[in-house]
C-alpha atoms as a PDB file:
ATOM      1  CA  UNK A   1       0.000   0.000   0.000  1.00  0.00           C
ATOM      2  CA  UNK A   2       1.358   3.177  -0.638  1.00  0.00           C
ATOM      3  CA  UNK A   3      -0.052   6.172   1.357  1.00  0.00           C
ATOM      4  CA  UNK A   4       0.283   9.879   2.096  1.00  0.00           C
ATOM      5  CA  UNK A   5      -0.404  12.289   3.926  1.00  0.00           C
ATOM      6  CA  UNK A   6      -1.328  16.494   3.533  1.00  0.00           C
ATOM      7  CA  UNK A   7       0.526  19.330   4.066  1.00  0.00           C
ATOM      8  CA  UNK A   8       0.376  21.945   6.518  1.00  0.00           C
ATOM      9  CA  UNK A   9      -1.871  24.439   4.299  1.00  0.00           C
ATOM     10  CA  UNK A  10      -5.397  25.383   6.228  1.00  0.00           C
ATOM     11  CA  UNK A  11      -6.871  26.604   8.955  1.00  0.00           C
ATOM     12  CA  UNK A  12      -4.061  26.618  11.836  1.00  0.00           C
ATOM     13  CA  UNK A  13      -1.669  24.802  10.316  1.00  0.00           C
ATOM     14  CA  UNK A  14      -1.329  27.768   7.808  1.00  0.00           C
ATOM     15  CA  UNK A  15      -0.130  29.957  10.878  1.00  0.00           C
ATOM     16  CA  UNK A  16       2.238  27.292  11.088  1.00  0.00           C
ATOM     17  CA  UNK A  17       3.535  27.453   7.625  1.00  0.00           C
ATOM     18  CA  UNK A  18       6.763  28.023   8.965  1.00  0.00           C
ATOM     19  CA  UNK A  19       7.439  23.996   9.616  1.00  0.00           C
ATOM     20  CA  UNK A  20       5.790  23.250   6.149  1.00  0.00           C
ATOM     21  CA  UNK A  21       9.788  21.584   5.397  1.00  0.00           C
ATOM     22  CA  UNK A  22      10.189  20.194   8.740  1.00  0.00           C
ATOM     23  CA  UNK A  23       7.190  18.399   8.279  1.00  0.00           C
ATOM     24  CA  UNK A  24       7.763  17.420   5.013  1.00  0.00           C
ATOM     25  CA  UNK A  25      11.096  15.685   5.540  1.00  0.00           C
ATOM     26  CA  UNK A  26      10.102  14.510   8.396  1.00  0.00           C
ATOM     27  CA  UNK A  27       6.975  12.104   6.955  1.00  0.00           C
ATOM     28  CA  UNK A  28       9.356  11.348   3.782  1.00  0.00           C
ATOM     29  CA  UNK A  29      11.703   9.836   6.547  1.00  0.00           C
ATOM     30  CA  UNK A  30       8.855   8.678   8.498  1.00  0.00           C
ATOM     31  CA  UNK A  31       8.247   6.251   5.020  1.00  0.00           C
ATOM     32  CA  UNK A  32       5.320   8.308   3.304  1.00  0.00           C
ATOM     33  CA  UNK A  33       5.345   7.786  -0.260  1.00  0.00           C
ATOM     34  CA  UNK A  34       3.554  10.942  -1.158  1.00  0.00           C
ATOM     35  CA  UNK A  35       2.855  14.588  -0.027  1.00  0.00           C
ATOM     36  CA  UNK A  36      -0.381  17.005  -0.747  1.00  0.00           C
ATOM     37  CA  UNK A  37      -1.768  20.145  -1.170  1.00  0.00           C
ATOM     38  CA  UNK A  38      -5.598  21.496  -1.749  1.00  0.00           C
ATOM     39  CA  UNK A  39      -6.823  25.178  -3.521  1.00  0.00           C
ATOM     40  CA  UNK A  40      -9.176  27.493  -1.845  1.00  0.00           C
ATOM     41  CA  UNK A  41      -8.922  30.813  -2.890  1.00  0.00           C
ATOM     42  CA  UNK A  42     -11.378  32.405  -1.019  1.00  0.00           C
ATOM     43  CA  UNK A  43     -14.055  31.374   2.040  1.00  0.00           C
ATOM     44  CA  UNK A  44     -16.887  33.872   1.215  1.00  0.00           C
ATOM     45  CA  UNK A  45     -18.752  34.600   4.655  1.00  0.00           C
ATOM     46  CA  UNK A  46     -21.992  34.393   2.952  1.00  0.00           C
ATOM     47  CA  UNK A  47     -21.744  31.696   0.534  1.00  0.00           C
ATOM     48  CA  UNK A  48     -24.349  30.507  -2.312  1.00  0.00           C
ATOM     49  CA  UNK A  49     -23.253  27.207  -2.296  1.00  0.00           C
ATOM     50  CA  UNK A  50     -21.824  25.250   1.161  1.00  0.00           C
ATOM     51  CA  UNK A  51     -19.118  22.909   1.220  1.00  0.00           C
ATOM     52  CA  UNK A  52     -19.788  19.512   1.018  1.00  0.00           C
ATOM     53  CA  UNK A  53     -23.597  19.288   0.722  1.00  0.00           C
ATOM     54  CA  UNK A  54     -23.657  22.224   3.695  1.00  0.00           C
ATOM     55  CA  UNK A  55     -24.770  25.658   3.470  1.00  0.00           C
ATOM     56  CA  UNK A  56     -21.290  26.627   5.443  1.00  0.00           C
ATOM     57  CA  UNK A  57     -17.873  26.700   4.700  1.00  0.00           C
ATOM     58  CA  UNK A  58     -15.997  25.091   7.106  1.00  0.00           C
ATOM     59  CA  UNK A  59     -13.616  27.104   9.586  1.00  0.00           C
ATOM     60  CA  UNK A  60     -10.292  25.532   8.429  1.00  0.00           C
ATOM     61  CA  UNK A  61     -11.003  27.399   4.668  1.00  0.00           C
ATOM     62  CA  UNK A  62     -10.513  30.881   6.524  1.00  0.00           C
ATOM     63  CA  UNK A  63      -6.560  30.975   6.233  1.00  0.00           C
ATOM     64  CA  UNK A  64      -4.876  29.269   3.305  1.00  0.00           C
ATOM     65  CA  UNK A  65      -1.386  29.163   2.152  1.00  0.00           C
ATOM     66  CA  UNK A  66      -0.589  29.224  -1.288  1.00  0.00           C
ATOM     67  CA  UNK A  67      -0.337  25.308  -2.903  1.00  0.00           C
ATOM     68  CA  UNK A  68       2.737  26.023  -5.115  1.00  0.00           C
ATOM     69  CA  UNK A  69       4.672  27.600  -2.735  1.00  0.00           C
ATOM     70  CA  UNK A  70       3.839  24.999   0.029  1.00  0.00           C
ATOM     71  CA  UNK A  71       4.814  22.310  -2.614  1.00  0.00           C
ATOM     72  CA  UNK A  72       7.844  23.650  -3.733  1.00  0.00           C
ATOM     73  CA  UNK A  73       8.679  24.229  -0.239  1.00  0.00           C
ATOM     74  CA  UNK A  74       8.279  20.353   0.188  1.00  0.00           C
ATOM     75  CA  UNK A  75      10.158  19.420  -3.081  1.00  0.00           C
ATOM     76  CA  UNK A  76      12.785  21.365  -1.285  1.00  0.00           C
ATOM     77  CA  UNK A  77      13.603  18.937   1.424  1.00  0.00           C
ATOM     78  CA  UNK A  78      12.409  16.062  -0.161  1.00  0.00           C
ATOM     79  CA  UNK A  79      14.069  13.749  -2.631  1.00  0.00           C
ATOM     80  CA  UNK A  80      11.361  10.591  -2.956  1.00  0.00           C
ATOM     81  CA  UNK A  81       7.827  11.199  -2.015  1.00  0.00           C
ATOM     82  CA  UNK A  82       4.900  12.146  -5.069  1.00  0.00           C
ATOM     83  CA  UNK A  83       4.154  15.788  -4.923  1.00  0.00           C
ATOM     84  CA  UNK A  84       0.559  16.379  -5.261  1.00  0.00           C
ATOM     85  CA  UNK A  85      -2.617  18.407  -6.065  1.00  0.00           C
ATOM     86  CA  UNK A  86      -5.905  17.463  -4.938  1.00  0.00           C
ATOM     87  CA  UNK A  87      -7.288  19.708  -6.983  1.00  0.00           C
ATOM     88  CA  UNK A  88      -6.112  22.406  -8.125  1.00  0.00           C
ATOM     89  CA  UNK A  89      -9.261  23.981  -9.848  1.00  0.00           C
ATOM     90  CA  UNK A  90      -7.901  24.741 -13.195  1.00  0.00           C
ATOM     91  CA  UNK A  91     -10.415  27.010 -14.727  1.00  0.00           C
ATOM     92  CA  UNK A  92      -9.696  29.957 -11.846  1.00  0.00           C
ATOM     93  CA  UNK A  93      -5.824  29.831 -13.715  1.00  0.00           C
ATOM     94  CA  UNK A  94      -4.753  31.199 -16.670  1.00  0.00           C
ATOM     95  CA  UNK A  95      -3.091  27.925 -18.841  1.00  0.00           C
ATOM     96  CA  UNK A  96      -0.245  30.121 -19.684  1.00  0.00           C
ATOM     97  CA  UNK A  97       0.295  30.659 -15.544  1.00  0.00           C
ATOM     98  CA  UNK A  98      -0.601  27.431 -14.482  1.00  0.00           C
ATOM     99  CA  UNK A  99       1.910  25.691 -17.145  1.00  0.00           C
ATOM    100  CA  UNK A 100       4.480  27.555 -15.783  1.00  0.00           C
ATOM    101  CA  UNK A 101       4.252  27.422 -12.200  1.00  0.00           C
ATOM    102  CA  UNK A 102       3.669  23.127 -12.415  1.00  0.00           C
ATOM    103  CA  UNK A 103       6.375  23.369 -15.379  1.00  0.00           C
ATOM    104  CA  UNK A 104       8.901  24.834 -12.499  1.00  0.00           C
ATOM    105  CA  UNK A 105       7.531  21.841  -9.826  1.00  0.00           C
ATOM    106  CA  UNK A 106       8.285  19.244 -11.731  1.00  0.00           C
ATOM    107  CA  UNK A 107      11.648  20.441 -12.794  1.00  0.00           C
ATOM    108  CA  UNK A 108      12.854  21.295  -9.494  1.00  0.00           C
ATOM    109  CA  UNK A 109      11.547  17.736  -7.888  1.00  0.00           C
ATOM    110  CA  UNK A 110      13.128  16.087 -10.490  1.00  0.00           C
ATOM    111  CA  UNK A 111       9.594  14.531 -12.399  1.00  0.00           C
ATOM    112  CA  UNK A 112       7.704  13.908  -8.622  1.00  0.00           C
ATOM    113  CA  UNK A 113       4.457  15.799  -9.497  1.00  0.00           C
ATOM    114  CA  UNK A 114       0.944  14.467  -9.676  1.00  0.00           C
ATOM    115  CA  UNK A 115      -1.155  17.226 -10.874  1.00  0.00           C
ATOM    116  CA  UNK A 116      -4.626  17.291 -10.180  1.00  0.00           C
ATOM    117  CA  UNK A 117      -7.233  18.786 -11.739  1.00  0.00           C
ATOM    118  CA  UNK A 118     -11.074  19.759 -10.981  1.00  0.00           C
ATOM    119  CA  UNK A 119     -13.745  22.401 -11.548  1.00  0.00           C
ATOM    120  CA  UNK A 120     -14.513  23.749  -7.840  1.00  0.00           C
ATOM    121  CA  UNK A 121     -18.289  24.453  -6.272  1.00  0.00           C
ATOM    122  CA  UNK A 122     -18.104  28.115  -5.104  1.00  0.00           C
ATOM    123  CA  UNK A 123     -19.320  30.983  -7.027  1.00  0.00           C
ATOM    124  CA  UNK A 124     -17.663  33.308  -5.113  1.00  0.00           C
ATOM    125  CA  UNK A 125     -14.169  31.959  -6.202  1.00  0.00           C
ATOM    126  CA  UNK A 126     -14.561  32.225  -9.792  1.00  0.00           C
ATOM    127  CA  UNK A 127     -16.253  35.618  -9.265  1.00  0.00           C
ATOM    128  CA  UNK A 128     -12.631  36.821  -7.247  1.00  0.00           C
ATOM    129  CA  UNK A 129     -10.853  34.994  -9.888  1.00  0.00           C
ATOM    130  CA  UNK A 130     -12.491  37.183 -12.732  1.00  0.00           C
ATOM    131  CA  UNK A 131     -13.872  33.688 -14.665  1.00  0.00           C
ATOM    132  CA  UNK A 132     -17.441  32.756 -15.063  1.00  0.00           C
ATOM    133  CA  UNK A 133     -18.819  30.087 -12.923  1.00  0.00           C
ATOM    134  CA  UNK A 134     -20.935  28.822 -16.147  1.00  0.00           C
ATOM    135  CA  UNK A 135     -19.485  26.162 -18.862  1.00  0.00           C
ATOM    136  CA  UNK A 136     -16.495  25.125 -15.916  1.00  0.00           C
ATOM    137  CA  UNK A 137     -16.560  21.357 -17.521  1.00  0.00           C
ATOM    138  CA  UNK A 138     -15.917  23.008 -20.649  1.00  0.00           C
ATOM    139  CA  UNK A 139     -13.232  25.747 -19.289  1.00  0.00           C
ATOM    140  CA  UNK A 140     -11.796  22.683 -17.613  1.00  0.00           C
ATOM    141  CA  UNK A 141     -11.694  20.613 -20.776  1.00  0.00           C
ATOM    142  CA  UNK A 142      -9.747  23.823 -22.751  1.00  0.00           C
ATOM    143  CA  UNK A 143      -7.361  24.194 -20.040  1.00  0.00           C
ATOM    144  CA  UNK A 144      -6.174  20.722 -19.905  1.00  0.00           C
ATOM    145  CA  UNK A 145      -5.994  21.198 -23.732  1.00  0.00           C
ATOM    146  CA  UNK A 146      -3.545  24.018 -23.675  1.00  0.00           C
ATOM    147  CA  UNK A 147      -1.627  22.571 -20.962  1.00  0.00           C
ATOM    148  CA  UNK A 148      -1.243  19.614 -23.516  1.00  0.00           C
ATOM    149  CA  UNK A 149      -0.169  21.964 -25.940  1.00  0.00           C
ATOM    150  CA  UNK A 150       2.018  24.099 -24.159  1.00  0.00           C
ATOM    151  CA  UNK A 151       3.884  20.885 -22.537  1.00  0.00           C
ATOM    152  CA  UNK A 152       4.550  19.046 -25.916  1.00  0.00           C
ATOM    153  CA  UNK A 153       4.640  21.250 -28.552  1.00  0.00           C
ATOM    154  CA  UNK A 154       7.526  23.898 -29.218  1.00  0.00           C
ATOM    155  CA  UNK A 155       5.944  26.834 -30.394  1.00  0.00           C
ATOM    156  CA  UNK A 156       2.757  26.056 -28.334  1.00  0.00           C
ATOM    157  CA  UNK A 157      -0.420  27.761 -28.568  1.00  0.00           C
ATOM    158  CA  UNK A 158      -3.947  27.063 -27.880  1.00  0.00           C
ATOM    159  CA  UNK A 159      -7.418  28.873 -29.505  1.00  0.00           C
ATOM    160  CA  UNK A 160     -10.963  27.676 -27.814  1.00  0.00           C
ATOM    161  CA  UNK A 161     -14.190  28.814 -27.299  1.00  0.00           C
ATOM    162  CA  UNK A 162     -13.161  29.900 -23.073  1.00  0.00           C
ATOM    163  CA  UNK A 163      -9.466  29.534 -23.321  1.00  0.00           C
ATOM    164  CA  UNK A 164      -6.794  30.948 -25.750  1.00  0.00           C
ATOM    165  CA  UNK A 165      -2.678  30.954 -25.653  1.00  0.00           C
ATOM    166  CA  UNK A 166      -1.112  32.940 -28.000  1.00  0.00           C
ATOM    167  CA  UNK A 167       1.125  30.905 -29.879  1.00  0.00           C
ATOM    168  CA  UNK A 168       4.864  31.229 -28.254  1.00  0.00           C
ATOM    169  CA  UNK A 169       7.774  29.275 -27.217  1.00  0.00           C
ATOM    170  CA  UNK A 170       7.934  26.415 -25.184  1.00  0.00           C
ATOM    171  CA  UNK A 171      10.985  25.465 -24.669  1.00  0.00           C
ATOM    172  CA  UNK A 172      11.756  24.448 -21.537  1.00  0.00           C
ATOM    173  CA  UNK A 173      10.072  19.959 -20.969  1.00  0.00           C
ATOM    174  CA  UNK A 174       8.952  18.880 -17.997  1.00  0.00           C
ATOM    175  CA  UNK A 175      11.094  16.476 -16.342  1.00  0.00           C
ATOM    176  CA  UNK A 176       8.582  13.640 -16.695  1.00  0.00           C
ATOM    177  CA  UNK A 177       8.058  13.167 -20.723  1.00  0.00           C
ATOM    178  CA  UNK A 178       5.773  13.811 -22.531  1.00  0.00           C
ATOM    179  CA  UNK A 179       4.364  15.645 -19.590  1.00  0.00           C
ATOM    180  CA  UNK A 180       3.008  15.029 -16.011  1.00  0.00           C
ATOM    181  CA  UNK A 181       0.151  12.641 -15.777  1.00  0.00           C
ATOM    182  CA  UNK A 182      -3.093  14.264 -15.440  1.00  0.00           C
ATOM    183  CA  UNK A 183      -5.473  13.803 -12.131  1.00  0.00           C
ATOM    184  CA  UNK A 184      -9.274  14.783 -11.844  1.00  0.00           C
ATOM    185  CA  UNK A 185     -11.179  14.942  -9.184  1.00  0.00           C
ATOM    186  CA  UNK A 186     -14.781  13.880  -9.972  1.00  0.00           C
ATOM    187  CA  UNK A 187     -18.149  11.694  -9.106  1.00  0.00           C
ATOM    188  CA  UNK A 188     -20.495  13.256 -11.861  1.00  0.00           C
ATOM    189  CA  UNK A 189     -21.345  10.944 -14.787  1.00  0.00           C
ATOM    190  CA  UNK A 190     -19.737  13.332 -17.040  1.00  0.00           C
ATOM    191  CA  UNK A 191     -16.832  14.075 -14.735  1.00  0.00           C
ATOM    192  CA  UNK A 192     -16.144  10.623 -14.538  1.00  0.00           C
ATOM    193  CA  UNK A 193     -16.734  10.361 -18.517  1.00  0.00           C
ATOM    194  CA  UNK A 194     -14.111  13.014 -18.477  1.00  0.00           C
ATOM    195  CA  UNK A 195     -11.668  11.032 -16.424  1.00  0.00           C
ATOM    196  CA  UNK A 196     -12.067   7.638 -19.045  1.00  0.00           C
ATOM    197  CA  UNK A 197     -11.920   9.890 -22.256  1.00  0.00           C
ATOM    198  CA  UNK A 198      -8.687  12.129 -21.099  1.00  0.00           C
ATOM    199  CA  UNK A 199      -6.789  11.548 -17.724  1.00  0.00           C
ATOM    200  CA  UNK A 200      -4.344   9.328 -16.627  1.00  0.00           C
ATOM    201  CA  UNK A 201      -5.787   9.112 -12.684  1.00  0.00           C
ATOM    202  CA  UNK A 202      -8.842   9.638 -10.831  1.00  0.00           C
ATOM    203  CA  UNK A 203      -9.088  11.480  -7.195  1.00  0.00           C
ATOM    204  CA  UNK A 204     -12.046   9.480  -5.195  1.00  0.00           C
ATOM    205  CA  UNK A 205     -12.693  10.417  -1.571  1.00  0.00           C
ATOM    206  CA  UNK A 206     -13.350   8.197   1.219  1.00  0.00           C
ATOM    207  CA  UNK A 207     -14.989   9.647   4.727  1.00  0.00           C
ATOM    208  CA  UNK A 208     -13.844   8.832   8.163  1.00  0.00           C
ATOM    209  CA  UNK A 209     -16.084   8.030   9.329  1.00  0.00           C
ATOM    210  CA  UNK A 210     -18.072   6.718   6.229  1.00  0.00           C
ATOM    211  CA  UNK A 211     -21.483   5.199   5.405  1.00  0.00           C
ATOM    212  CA  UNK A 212     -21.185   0.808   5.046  1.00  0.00           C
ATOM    213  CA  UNK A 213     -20.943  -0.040   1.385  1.00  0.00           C
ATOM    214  CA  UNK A 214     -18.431   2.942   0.173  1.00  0.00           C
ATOM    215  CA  UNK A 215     -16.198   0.298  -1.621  1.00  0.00           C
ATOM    216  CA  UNK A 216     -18.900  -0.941  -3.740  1.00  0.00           C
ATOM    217  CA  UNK A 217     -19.857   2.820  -4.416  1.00  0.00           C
ATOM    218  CA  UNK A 218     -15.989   3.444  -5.331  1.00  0.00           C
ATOM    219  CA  UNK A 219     -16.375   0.649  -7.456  1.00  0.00           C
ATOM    220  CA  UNK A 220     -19.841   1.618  -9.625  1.00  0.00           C
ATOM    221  CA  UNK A 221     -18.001   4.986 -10.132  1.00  0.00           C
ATOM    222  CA  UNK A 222     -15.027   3.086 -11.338  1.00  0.00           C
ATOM    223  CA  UNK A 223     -16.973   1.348 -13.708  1.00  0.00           C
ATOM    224  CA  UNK A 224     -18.350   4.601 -15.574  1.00  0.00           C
ATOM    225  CA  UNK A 225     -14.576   5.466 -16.255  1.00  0.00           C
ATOM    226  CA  UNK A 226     -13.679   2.175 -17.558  1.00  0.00           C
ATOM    227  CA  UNK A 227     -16.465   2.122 -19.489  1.00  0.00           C
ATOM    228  CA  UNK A 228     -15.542   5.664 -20.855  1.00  0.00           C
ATOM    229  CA  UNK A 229     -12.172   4.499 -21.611  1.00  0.00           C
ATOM    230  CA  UNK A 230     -13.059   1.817 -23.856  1.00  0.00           C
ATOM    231  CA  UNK A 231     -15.114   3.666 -25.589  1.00  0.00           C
ATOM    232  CA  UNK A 232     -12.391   5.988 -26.417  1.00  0.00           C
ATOM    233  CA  UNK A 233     -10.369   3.751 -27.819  1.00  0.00           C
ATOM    234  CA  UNK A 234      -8.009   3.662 -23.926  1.00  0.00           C
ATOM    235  CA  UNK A 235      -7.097   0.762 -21.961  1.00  0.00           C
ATOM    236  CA  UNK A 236      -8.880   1.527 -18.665  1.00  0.00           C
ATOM    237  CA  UNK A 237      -5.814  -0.489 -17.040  1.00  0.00           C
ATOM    238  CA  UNK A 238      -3.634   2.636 -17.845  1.00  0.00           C
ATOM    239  CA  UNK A 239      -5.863   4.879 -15.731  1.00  0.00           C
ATOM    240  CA  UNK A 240      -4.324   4.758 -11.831  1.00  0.00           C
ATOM    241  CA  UNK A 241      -6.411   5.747  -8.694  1.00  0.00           C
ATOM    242  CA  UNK A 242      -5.281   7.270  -5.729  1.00  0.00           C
ATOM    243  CA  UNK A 243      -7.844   7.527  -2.824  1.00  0.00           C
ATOM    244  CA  UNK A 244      -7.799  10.803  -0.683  1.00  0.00           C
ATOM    245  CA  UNK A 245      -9.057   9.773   3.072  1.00  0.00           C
ATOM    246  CA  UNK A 246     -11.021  12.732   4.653  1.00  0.00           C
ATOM    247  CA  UNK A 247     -11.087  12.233   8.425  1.00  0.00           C
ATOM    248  CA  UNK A 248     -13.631  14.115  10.199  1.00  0.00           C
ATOM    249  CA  UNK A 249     -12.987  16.203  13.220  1.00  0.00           C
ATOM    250  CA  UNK A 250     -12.906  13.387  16.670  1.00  0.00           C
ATOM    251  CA  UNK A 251     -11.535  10.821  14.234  1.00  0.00           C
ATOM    252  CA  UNK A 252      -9.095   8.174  15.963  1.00  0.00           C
ATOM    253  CA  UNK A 253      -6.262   7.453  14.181  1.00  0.00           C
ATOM    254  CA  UNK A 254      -6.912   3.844  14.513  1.00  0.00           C
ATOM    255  CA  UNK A 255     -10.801   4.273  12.486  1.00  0.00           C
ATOM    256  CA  UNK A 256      -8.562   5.830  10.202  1.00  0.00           C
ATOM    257  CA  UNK A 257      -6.723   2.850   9.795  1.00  0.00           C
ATOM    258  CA  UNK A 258      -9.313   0.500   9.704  1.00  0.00           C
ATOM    259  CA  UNK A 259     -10.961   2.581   7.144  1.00  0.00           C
ATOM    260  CA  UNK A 260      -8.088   2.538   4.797  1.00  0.00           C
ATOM    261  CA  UNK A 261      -7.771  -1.478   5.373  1.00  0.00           C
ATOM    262  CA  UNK A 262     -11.694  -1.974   4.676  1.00  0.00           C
ATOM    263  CA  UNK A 263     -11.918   0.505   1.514  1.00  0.00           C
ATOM    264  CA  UNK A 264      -8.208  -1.055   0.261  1.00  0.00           C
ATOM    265  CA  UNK A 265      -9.547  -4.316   0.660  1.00  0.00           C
ATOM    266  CA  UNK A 266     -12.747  -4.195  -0.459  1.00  0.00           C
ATOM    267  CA  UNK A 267     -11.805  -1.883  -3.831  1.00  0.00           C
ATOM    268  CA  UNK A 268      -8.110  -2.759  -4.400  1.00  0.00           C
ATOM    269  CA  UNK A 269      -7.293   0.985  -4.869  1.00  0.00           C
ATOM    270  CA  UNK A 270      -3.996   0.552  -2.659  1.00  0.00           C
ATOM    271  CA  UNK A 271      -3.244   4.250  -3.473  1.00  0.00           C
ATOM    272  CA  UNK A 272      -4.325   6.658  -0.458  1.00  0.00           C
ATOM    273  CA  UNK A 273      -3.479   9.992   0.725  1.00  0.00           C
ATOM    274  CA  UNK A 274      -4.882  11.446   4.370  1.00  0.00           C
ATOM    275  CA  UNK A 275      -6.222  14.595   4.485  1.00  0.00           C
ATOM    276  CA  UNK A 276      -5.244  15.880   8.184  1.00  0.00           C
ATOM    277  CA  UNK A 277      -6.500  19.569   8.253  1.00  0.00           C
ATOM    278  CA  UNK A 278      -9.716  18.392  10.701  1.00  0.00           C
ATOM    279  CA  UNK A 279      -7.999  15.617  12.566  1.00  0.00           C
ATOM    280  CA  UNK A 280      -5.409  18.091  14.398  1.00  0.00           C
ATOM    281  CA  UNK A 281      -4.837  21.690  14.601  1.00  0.00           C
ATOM    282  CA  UNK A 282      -0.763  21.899  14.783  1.00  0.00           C
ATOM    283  CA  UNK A 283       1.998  20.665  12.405  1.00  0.00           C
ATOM    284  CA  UNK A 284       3.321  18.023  15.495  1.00  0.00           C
ATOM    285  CA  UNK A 285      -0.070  16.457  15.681  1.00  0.00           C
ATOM    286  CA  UNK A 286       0.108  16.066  11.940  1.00  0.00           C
ATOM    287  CA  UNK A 287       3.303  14.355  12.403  1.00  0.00           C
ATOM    288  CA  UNK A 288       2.149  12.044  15.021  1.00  0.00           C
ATOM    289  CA  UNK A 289      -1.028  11.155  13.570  1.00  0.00           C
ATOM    290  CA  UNK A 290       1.320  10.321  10.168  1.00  0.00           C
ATOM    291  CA  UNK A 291       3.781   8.237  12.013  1.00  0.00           C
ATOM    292  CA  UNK A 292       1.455   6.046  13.855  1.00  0.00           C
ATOM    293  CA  UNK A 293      -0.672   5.751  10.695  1.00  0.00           C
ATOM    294  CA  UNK A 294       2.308   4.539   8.688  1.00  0.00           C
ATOM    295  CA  UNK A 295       2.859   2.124  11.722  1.00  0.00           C
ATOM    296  CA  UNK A 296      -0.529   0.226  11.938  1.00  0.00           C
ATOM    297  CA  UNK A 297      -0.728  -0.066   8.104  1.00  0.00           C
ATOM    298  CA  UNK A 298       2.570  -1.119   7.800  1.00  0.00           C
ATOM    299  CA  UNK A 299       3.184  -2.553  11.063  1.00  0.00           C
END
């Protein structure tokens, strides 16, 4: 099983941004095989739509450090673990911008990023961000395309109906070739349709703790990629999965672990990440909870 864990990025943590590389070498030493960062831009006080099926945002989404910077702080110290995104939601970036600043993170980590992709819920985000909140499939779909372009063609350039890049050199490769694999985060028929016509990964989630039966509902999702895939003319065996665990606030680290076991077990996906923002408030309680996590699934 190969499992990771989140960086110090919301909510408390941020104030602790400070230890982000601390941390970071510290759960690559611990035997973490992958590190993680989220994107919230902002946490409007009076939002349209809620987080997660709520009509509130939650508390941790008030104070956010900036995912590239707290991922190139981490490639920093760091010579093994996968360098995540989960997600990064693409359509708030200009291609041009976003190429360049996942361009630099998988140059400087020597080919470790996982880039992750998806289209956001909040209104209010896209509004600060300048871009629509209509057609974000669509924006998202462009995007991708011009990140394509600008990451295998020399001069690159991209014209679409949302998204344009002048045409302009390209130059410097990624270190993994062609380019990074591409990650979405979805559960939406057509998001997962997305996933089996284009990406290389999906981003599930699994709750701590959950509802019975999330493996099999893992699993019915699964099978609208594959089925996507085929009919694309791709070999759904070529599209990886990599679970993110969200652990709910009074969590124990060892329903945690049995989680992980049950859902592993019960889907095969043996590809998780924990998400630790609710589980502790301080950059040492992240570390603890990693270490004995890494201890009762590998122990």
């Amino acid at each position: 099983m190969k499992i990771g864990f989140s960086l110090p990025q919301f909510g408390t943590q941020a104030s602790q941004g400070d230890q982000v590389m601390r941390y970071a070498a510290a759960v690559e030493q611990a035997g973490a095989d992958s590190l993680w960062v989220g994107d919230r831009l902002i946490a409007a006080t009076n939002p349209t739509v809620g987080y997660g099926g709520k009509d509130t945002i939650p508390d941790e989404f008030n104070a956010i450090l900036d995912p590239f910077l707290v991922l190139a702080l981490a490639a920093a110290v760091t010579d093994r673990v996968r360098l995540g995104t989960n997600v990064l939601i693409a359509p708030l970036y200009r291609p041009a911008l976003l190429a360049r600043s996942l361009t630099t993170l998988d140059v400087v980590s020597g080919g470790r990023l996982v880039p992750g992709f998806g289209i956001g819920w909040s209104p209010e985000e896209y509004e600060a961000a300048g871009v629509p909140f209509t057609h974000r499939g669509a924006r998202l779909d462009e995007t991708l395309d011009a990140l394509e372009a600008i990451w295998t063609t020399d001069p690159a350039g991209h014209e679409g109906r949302f998204v344009s890049v002048r045409e302009h050199r390209s130059e410097l490769q990624t270190a993994q070739r062609p380019r990074p694999p591409i990650y979405l985060g979805a559960f939406s028929a057509a998001g997962l349709a997305r996933i089996g016509q284009r990406a290389e990964g999906w981003l599930p989630v699994v709750p701590v703790p959950g509802p019975p039966g999330w493996g099999a509902r893992l699993l019915q999702m699964r099978a609208i990629i594959d089925k996507a895939a085929v009919a694309a003319g791709r070999d759904p065996e070529g599209i990886h999965t990599i679970l993110r665990v969200n652990v709910a606030a009074g969590s124990s680290v060892a329903q945690v672990a049995d989680t992980i076991e049950q859902v592993v077990a019960e889907t095969g996906f043996d590809d998780v990440f924990v998400e630790l923002m609710y589980l502790t408030d301080s950059v040492d309680g992240m570390l603890a909870a990693a270490t004995e996590l890494l201890g009762r699934l590998r122990g």
